[in-house]
Protein backbone atom coordinates (compact mmCIF):
# COMPACT_ATOMS: atom_id res chain seq x y z
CA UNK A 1 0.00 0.00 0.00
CA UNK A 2 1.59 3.31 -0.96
CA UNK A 3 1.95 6.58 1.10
CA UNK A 4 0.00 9.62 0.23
CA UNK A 5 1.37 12.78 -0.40
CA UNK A 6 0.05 13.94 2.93
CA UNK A 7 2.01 11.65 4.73
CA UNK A 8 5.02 12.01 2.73
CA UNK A 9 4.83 16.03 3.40
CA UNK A 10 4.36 15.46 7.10
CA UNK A 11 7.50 12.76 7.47
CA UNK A 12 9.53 14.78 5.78
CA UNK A 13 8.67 18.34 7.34
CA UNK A 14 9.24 16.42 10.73
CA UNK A 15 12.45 14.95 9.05
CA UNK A 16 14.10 18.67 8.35
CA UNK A 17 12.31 20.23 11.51
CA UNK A 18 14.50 17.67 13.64
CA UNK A 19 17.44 18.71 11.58
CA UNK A 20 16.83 21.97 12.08
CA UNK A 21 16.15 22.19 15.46
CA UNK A 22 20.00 19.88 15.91
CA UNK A 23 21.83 22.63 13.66
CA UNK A 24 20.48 25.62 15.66
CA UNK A 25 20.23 23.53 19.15
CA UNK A 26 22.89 25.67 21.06
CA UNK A 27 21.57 29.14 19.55
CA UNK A 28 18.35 28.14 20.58
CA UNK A 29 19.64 26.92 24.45
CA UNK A 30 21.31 30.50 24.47
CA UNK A 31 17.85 32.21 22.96
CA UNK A 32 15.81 30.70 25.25
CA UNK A 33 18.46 31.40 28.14
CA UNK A 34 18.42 35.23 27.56
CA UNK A 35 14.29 34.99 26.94
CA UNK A 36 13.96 33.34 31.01
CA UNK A 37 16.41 36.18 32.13
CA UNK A 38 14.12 39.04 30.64
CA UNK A 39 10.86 37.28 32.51
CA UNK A 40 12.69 36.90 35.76
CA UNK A 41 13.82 39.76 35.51
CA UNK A 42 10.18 41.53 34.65
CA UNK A 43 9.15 39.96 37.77
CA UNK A 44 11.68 40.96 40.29
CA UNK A 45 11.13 44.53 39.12
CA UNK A 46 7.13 43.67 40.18
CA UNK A 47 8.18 41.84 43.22
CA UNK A 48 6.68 44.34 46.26
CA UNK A 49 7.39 43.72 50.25
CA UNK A 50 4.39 45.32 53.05
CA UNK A 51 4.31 46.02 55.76
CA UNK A 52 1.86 45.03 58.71
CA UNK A 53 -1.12 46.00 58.73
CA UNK A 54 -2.47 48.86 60.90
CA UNK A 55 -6.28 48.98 60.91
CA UNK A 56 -8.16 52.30 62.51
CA UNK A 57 -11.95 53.18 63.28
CA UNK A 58 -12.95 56.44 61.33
CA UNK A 59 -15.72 58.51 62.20
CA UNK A 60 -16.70 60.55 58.68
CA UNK A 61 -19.72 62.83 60.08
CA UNK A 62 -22.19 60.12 61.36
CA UNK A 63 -20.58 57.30 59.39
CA UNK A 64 -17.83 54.89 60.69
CA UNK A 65 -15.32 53.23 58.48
CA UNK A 66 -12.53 50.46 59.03
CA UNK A 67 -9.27 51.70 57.69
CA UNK A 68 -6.68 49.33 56.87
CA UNK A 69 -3.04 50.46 55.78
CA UNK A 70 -0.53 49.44 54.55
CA UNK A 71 3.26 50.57 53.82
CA UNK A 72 4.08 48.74 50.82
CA UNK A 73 8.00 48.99 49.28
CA UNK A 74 8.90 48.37 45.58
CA UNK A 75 12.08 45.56 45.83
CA UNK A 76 13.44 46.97 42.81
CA UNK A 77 13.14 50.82 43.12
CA UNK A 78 12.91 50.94 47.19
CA UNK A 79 10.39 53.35 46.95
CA UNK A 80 7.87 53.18 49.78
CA UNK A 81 4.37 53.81 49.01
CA UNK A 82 0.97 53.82 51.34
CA UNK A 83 -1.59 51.81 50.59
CA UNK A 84 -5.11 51.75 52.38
CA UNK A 85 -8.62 50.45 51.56
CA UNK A 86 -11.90 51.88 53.98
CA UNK A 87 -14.63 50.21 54.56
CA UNK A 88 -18.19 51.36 55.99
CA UNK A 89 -18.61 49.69 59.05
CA UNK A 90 -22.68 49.34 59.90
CA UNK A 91 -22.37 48.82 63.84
CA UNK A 92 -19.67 49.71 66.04
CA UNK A 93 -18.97 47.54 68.95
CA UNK A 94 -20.08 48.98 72.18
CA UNK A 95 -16.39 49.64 73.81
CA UNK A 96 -15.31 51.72 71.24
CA UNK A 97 -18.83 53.85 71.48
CA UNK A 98 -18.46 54.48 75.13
CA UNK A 99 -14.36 55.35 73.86
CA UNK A 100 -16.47 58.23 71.56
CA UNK A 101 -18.28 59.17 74.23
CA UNK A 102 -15.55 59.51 77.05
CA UNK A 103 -13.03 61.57 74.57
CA UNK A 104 -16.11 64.04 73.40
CA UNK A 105 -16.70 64.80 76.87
CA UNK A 106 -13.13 65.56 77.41
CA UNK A 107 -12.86 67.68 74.23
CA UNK A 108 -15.79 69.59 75.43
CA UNK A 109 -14.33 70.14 78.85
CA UNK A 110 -11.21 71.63 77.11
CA UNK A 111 -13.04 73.78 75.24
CA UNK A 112 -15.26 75.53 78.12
CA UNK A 113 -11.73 75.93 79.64
């Protein structure tokens, strides 16, 4: 049974693709070296370190919002940037209301003074 042209095409494009690929073998180790260098690289320049995180109750008017921050420092560049996300909090626990209502009675003491 003879081969088809098909097959013929396909052995021998797989034939001088393997030949190829041994002529240019150690240009394309060193190709492929330098390629992995660039991405490593790429991603030490992205590669950030934080901080902890420091989380605060804000009062905005008659709105309370958990603040979290954080100090967040570029590996590559060392610069130090702040980071922070707030939330809206809907209840606030009952020790930190009393806490409101202990320091505005202080402020207002201060004040008549």
């Amino acid at each position: 049974m003879p081969i088809d042209p098909i097959s013929w095409a396909i052995i021998i494009g797989s034939f001088l693709a393997g030949a190829a690929v041994g002529y240019f073998w150690d240009e394309i180790k060193e190709w492929a070296s330098r390629m992995l260098g660039y991405i490593l690289d790429a991603v030490n320049i992205a590669i950030e370190l934080t901080s902890d995180a420091t989380v605060y109750l804000v009062k905005k008017g008659a709105r309370f919002y958990k603040r979290i921050e954080v100090f967040v420092r570029n590996r590559y560049s060392n610069m130090t940037t702040l980071k922070y996300r707030e939330e809206e909090v809907a209840e606030v626990p009952a020790e930190v209301e009393e806490q409101f209502k202990r320091n505005d009675k202080v402020k207002v003491m201060q004040q008549a003074t």
